[in-house]
Protein backbone atom coordinates (compact mmCIF):
# COMPACT_ATOMS: atom_id res chain seq x y z
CA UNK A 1 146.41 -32.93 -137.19
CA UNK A 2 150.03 -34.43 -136.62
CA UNK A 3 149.64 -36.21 -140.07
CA UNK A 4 149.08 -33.25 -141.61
CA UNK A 5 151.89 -31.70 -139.89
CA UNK A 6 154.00 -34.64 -140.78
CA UNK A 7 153.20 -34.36 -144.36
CA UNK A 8 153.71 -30.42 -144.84
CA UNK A 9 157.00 -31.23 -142.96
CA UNK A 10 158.02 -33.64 -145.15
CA UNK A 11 157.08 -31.56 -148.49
CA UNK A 12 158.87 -28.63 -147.35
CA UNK A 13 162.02 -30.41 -146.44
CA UNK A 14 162.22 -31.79 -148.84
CA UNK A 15 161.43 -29.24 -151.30
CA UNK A 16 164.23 -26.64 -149.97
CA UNK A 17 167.24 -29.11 -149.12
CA UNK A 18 166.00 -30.83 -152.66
CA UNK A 19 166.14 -26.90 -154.33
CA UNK A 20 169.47 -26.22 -152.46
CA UNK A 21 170.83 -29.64 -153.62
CA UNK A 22 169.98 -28.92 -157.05
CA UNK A 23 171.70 -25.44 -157.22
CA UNK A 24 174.50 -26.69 -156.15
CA UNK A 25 175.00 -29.17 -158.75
CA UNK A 26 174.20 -27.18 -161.34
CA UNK A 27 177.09 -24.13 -159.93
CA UNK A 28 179.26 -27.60 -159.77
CA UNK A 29 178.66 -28.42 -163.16
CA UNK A 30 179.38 -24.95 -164.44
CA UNK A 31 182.82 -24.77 -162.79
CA UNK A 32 183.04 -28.11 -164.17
CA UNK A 33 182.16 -27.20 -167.63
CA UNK A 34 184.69 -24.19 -167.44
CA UNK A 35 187.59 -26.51 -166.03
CA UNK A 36 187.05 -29.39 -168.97
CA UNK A 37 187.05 -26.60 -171.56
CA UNK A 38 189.94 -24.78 -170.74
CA UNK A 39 191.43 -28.17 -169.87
CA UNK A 40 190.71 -28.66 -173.57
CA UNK A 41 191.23 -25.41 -175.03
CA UNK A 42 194.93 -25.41 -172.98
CA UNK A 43 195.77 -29.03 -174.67
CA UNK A 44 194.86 -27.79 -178.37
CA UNK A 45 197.52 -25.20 -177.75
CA UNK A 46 200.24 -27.23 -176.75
CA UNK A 47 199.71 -29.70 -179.86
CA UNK A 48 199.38 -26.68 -181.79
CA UNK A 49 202.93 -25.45 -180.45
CA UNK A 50 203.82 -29.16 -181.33
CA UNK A 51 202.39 -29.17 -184.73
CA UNK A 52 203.95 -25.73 -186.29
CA UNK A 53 207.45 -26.78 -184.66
CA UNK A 54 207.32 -30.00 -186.94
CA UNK A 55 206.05 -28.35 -189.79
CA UNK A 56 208.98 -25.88 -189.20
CA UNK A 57 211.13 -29.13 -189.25
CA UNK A 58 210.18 -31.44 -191.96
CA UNK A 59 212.20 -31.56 -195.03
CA UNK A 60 209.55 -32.71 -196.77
CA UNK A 61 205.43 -33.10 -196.02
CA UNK A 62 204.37 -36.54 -197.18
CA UNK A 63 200.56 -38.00 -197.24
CA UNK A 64 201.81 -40.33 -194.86
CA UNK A 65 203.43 -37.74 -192.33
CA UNK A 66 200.22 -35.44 -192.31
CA UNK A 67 197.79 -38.55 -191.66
CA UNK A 68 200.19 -39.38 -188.63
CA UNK A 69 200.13 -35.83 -187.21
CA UNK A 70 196.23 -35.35 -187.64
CA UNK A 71 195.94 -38.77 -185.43
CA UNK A 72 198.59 -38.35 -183.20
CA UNK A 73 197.24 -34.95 -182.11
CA UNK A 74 193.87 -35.61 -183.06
CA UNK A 75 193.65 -32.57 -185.36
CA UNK A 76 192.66 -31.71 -189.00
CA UNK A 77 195.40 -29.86 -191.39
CA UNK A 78 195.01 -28.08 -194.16
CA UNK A 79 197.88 -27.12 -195.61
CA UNK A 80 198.67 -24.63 -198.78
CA UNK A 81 202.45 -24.80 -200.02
CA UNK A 82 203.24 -21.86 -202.20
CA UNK A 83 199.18 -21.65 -202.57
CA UNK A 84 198.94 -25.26 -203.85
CA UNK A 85 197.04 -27.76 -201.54
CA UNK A 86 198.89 -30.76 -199.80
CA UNK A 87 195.82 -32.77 -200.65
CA UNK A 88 194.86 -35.38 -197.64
CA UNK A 89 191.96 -37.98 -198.40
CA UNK A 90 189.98 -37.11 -195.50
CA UNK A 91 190.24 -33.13 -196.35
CA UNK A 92 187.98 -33.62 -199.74
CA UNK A 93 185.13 -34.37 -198.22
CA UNK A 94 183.02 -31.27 -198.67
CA UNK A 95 182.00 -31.01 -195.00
CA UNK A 96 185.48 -30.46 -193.93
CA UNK A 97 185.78 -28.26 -197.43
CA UNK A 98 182.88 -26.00 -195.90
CA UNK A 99 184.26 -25.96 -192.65
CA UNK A 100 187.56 -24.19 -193.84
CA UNK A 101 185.97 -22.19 -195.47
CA UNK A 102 183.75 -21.25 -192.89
CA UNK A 103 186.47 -20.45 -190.32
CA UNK A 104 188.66 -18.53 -192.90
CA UNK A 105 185.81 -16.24 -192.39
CA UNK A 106 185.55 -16.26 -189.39
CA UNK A 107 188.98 -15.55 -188.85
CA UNK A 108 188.81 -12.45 -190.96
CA UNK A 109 192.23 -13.47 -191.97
CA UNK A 110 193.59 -14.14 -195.39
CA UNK A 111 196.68 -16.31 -195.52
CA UNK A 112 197.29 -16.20 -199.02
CA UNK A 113 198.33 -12.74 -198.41
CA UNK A 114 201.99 -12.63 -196.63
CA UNK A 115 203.74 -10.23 -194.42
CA UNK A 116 207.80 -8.81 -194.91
CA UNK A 117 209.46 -9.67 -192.20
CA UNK A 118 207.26 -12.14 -190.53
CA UNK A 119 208.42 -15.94 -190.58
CA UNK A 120 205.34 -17.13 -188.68
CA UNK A 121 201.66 -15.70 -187.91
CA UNK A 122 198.56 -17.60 -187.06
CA UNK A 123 195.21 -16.81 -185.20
CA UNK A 124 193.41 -18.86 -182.98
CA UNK A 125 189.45 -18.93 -182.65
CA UNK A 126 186.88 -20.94 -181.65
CA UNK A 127 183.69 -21.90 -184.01
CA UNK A 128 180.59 -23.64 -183.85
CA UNK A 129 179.11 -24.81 -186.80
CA UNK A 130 175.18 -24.73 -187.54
CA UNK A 131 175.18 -28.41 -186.47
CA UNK A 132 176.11 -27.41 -182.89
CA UNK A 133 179.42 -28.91 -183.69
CA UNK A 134 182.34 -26.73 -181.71
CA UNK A 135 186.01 -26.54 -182.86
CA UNK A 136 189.07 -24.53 -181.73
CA UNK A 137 190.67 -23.75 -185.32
CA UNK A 138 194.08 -21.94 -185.88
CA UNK A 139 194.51 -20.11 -189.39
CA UNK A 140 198.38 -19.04 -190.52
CA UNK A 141 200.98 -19.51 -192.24
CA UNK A 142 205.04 -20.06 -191.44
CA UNK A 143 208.28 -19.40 -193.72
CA UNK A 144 209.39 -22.70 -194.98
CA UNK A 145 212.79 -22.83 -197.10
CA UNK A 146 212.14 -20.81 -199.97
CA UNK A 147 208.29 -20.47 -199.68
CA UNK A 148 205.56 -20.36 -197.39
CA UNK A 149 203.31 -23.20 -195.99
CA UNK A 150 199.58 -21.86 -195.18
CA UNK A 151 197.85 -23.83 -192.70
CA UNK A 152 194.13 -24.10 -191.67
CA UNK A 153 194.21 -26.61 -188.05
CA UNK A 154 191.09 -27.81 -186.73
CA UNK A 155 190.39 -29.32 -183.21
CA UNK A 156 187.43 -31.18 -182.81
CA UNK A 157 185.78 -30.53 -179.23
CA UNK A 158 183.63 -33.33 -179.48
CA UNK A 159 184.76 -35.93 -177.13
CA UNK A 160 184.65 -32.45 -174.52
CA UNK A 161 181.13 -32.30 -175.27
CA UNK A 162 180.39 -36.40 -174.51
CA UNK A 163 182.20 -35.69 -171.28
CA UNK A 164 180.43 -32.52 -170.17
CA UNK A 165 177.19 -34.60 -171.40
CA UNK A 166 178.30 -37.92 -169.45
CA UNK A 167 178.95 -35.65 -166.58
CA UNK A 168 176.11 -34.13 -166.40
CA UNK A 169 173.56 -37.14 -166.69
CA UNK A 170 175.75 -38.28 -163.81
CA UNK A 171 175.06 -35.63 -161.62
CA UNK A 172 171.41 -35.34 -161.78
CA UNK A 173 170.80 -39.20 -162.00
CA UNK A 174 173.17 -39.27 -158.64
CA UNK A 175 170.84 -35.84 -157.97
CA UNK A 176 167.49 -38.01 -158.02
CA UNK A 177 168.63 -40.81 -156.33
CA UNK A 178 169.51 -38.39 -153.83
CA UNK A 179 166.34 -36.69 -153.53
CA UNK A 180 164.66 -40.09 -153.54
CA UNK A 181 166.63 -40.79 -150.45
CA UNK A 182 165.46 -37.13 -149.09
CA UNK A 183 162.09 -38.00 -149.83
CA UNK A 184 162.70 -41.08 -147.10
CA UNK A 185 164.85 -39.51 -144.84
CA UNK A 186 162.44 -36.30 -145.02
CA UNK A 187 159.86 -38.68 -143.92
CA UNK A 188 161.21 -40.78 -140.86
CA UNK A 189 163.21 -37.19 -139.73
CA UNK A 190 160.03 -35.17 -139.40
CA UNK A 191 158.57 -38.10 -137.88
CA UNK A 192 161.16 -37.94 -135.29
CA UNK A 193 160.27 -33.96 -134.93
CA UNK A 194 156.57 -34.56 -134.72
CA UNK A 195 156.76 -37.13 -131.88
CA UNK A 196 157.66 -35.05 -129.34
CA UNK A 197 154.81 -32.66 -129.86
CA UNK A 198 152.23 -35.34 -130.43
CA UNK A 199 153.71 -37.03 -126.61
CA UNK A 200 153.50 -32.95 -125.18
CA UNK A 201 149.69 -32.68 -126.33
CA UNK A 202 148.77 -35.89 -124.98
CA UNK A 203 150.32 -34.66 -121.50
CA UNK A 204 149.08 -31.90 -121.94
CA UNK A 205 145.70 -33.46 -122.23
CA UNK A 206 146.62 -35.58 -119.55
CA UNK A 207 147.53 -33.08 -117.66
CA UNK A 208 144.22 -31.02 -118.03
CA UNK A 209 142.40 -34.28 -117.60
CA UNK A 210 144.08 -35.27 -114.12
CA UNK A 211 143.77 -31.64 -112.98
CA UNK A 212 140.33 -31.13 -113.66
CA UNK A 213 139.74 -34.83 -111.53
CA UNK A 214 141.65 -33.34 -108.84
CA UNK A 215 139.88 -29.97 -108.49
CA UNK A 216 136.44 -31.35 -108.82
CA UNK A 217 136.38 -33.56 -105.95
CA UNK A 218 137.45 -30.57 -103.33
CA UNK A 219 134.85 -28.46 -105.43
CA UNK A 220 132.25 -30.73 -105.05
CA UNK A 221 132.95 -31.26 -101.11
CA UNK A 222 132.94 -27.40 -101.30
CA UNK A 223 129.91 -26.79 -102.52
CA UNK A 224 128.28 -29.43 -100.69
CA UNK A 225 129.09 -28.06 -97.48
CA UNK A 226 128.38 -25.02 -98.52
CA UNK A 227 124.46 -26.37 -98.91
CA UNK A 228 124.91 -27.78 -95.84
CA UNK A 229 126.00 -24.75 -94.06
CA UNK A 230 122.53 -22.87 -95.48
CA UNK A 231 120.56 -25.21 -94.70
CA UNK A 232 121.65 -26.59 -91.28
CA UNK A 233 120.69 -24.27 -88.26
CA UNK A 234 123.18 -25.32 -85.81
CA UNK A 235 126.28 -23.23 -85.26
CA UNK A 236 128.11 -26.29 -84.17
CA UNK A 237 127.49 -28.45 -87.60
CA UNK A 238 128.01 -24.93 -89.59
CA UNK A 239 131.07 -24.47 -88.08
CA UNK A 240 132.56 -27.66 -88.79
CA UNK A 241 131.49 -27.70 -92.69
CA UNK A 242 133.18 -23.96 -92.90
CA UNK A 243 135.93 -25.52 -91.24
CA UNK A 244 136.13 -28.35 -94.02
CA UNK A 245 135.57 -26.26 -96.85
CA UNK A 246 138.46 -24.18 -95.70
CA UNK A 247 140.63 -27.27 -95.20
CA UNK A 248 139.56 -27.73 -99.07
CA UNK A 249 140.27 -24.53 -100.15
CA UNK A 250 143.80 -24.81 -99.36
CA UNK A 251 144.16 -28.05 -100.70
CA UNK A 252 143.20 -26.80 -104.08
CA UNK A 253 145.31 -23.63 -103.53
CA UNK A 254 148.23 -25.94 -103.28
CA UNK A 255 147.05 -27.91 -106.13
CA UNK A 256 146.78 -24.65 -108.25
CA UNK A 257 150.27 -23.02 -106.92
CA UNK A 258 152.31 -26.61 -107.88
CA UNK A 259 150.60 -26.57 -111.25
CA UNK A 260 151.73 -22.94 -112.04
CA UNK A 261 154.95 -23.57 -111.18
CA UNK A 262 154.74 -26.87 -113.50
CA UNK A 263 153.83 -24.81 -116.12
CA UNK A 264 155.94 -22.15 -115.65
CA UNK A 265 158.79 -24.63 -115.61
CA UNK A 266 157.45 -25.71 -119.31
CA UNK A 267 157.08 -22.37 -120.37
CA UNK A 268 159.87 -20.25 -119.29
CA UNK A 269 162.00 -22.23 -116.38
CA UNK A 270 161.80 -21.69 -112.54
CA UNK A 271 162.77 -18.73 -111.26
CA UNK A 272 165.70 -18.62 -108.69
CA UNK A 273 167.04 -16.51 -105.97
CA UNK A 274 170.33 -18.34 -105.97
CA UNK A 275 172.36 -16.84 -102.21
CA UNK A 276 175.00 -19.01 -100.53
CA UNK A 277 173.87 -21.29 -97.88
CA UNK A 278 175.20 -23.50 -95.35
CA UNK A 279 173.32 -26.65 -96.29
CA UNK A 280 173.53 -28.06 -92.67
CA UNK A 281 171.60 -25.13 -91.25
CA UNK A 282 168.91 -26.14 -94.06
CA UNK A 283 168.70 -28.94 -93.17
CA UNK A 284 168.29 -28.74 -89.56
CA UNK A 285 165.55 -25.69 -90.66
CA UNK A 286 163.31 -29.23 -91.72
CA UNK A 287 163.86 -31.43 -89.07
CA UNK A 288 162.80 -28.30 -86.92
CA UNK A 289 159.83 -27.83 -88.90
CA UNK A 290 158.56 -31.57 -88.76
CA UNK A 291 159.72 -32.76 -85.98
CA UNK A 292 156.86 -32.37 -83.81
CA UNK A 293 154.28 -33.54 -86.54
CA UNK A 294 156.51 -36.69 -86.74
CA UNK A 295 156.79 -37.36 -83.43
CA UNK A 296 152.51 -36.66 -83.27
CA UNK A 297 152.36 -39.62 -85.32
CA UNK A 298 154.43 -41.89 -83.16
CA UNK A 299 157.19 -41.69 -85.85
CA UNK A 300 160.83 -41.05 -85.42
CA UNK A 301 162.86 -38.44 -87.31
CA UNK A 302 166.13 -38.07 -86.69
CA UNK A 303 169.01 -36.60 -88.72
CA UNK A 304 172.88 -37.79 -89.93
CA UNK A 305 175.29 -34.53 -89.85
CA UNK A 306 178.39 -36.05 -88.87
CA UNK A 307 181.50 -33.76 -87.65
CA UNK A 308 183.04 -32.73 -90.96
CA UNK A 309 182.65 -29.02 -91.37
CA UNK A 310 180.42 -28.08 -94.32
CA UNK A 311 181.30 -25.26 -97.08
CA UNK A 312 178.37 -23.40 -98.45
CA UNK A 313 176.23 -24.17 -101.68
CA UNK A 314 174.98 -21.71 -104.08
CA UNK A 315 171.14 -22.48 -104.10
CA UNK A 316 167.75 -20.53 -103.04
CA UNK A 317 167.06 -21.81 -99.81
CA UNK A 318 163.30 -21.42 -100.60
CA UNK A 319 162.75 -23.83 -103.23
CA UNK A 320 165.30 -26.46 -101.86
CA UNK A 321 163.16 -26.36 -98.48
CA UNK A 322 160.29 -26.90 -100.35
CA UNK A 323 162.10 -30.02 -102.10
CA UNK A 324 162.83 -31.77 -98.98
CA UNK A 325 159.79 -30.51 -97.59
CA UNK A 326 157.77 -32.22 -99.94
CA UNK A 327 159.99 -35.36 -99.48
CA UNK A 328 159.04 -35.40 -95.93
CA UNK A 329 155.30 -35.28 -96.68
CA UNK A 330 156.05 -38.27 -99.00
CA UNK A 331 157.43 -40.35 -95.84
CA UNK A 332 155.49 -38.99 -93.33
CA UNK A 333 152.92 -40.43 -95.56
CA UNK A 334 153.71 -43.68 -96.53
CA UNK A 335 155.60 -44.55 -93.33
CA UNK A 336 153.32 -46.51 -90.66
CA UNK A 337 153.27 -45.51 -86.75
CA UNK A 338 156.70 -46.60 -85.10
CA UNK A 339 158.64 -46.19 -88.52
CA UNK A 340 161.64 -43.91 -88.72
CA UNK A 341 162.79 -41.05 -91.21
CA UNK A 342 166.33 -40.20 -91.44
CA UNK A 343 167.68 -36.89 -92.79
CA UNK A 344 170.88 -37.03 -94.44
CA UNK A 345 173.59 -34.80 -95.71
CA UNK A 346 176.85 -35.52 -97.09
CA UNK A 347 179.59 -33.39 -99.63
CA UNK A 348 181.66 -34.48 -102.23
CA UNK A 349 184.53 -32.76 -104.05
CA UNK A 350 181.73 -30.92 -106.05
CA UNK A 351 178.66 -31.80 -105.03
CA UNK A 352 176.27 -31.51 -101.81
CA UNK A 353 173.94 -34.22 -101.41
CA UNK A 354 170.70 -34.14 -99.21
CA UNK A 355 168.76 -37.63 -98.74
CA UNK A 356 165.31 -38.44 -97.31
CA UNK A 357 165.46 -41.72 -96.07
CA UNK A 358 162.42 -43.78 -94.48
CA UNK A 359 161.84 -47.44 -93.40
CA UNK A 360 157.82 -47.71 -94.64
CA UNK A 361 156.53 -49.38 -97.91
CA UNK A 362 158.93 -49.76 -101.02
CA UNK A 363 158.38 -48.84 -104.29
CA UNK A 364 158.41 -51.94 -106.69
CA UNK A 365 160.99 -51.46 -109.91
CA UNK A 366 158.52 -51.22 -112.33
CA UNK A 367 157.33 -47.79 -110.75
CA UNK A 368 160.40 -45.92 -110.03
CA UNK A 369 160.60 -44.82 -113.47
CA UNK A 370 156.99 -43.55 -113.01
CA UNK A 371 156.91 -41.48 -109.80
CA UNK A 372 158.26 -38.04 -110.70
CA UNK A 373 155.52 -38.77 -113.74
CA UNK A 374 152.99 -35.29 -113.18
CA UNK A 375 149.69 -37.07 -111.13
CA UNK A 376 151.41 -40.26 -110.74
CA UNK A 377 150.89 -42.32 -107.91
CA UNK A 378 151.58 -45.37 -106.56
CA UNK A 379 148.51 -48.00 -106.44
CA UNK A 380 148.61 -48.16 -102.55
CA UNK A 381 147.98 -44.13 -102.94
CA UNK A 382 145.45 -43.86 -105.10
CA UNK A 383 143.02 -43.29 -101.99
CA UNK A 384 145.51 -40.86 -100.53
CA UNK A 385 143.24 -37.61 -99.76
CA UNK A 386 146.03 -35.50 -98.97
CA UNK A 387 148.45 -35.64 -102.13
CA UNK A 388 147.82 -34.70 -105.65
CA UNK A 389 150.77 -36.96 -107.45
CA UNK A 390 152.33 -33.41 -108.38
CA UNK A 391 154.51 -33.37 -105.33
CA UNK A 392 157.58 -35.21 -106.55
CA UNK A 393 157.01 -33.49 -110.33
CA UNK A 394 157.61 -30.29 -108.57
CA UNK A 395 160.63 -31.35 -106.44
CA UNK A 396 162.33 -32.93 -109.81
CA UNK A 397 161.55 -29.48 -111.30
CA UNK A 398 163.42 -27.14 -109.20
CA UNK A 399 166.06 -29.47 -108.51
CA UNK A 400 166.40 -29.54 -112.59
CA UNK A 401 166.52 -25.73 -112.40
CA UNK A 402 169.38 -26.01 -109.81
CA UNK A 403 171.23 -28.14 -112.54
CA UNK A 404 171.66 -30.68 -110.39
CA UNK A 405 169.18 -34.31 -109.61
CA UNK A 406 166.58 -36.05 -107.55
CA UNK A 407 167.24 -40.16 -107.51
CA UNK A 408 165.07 -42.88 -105.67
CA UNK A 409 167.27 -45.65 -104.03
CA UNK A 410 166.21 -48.75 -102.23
CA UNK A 411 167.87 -48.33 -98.17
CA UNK A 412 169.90 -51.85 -99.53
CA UNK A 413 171.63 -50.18 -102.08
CA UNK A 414 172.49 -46.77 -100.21
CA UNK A 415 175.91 -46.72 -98.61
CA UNK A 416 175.61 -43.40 -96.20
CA UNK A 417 172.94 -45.01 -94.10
CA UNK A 418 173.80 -45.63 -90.52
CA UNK A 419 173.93 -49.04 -89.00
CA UNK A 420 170.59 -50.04 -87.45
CA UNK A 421 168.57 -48.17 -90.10
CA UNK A 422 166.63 -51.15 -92.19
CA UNK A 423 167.65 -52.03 -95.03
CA UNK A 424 165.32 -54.31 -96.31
CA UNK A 425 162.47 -52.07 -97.09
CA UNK A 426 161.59 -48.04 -97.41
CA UNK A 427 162.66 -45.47 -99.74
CA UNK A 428 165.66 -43.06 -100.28
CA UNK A 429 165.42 -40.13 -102.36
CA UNK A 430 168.64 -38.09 -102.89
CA UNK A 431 169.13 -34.60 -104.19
CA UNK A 432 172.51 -34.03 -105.84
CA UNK A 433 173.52 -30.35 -106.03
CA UNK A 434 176.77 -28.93 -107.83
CA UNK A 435 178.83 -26.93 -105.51
């Protein structure tokens, strides 16, 4: 499926920026076009200026003087004095012949025919011949001495042609090297856009995978006791299967509850009831709240406030409580009988920090990068009936939500801790807030 995805991506990408590329080149080549020939067109009329001012000027019009003007300015004269032709070798060839002729009717104009009063006239036109040959031409005539000069000037546009041509192979040879290179960058790009969704499906299957492993052992202790219960006649044995098939019900009504709020954390974000709190009373709200299950198993919690006076934090006290509520399930947990578990709080400049400290097994490097993974759990927890590895997904969730982060420390490289607390093994996991 992501193939195919991949491959439609790639087409289509490639496709539009290639169609957008293309337009644009050929609008460039237009205004191109337009700029080169009124470049040209501009030039023929200042070496037409140039050419009628010396034929104003010369004394006399010599074979000689004509072939230097028509290569100096790259033109081709005509010229009629008193209606007898200044002959020029290169003007009897009968293409050039036809070509006059051509544009003297074109021009509509007949320069044999003079004006009173007028010492110079021409007209200027352009004309394409039935070869697809283009000139500018300029048909006229100018007071000379005693008589009249007629001139027929002709400007070939030829070498504007080879220019717009070389131009414009340019372009779309630079064009499909370019959409060559589209083709590949098309390719790898989409790849990078299709990698994400292929990773999200596979957690996503994942996902569905671990949570349907997860609900199917309380399920099948469930319904088992459940059999038991309907078959077993003694009130004493009934009541302690209803008992454990309650205890299982609210396991997997946990279970169910942290994955909603997974998924609505995908979908659409957490939502917040954001109130300012004094962070200390929080946090003292825990230790209340665990104190005596800590103390039940012959662990000690205690808790770092310090004297500074602490400002209050924009946060909802609800889902922060449940953050360091499930970090206090993870060490109550994972720390043995006679451990302790430290609660910590601290503020910066900008930032209040809470931190769950406890002295029972580490977590090796290797897995740190892991544990806020959804159903992740250490090796040494696998067997753990009382966690679903979603605890610490959810935590890094709403503390995401709060903009702010969840880190895991080793006690060795966590300055705050108090003197006595060990520092060669346990966990710290710290919750950075803004404000």
């Amino acid at each position: 499926m992501f193939q195919k995805l991949h491959r439609q991506l790639t087409f289509f990408c490639t496709v539009i920026t290639g169609a957008i590329l293309l337009a644009l080149s050929v609008v460039c080549l237009l205004f191109a076009r337009k700029a080169i020939v009124q470049t040209g067109y501009t030039a023929f009329q200042k070496e037409l200026v140039s050419v009628i001012a010396s034929l104003q000027s010369q004394d006399y019009i010599s074979h000689q003087w004509l072939k230097q003007m028509q290569e100096q300015h790259h033109f081709t004269i005509y010229l009629y004095d008193n209606q007898e032709s200044l002959y020029y070798d290169r003007l009897q060839d009968s293409h050039w012949e036809d070509l006059r002729n051509a544009v003297l009717k074109k021009s509509g104009t007949d320069i044999f025919i003079g004006k009173d009063g007028q010492t110079i006239a021409h007209k200027e036109l352009t004309y394409r011949s039935s070869a697809k040959e283009t000139y500018y031409a300029s048909v006229g005539y100018l007071l000379r001495g005693n008589g009249q000069i007629r001139f027929v000037i002709l400007y070939d546009t030829s070498h504007q042609t080879g220019q717009i041509a070389h131009m414009t192979i340019g372009v779309f040879a630079a064009d499909l090297i370019t959409f060559l290179l589209l083709i590949l960058f098309s390719w790898f790009f989409t790849g990078r856009m299709v990698q994400p969704l292929e990773i999200s499906q596979k957690k996503q299957q994942q996902f569905v995978a671990a949570a349907s492993h997860e609900l199917r052992s309380p399920l099948t202790v469930m319904l088992s006791g459940l059999e038991t219960v309907e078959k077993s006649e003694s009130s004493t044995e009934r009541h302690h299967f209803l008992s454990l098939i309650r205890q299982e019900g609210l396991r997997m009504q946990h279970l169910i509850a942290d994955m909603l709020l997974l998924a609505n954390a995908d979908a659409r974000g957490i939502s917040l009831q954001i109130n300012d709190a004094a962070p200390d009373d929080l946090l003292l709200c825990v230790y209340e709240k665990y104190e005596n299950l800590a103390a039940s198993k012959g662990i000690s919690l205690q808790f770092s406030l310090g004297d500074a006076a602490y400002r209050d934090c924009a946060l909802d006290t609800e889902r922060i409580t449940q953050v360091l509520s499930i970090l206090m399930d993870n060490a109550l947990s994972y720390t043995p009988q006679g451990g302790k578990i430290l609660l910590l709080l601290s503020q910066s400049a900008h930032h209040t920090i809470f931190a769950v400290a406890d002295d029972g097994s580490s977590i090796p490097e290797e897995e740190k990068a892991h544990i806020f993974e959804r159903f992740y759990r250490t090796d040494h927890a696998h067997t753990d009936h009382d966690h679903f590895g979603l605890g610490l997904c959810t935590a890094q969730e709403i503390v995401r939500a709060h903009h702010g982060k969840i880190l895991v420390h080793d006690p060795r490289d966590c300055s705050p801790l108090p003197e006595g607390f060990p520092r060669d093994r346990g966990v710290v996991f710290t919750v950075v807030l803004h404000g």
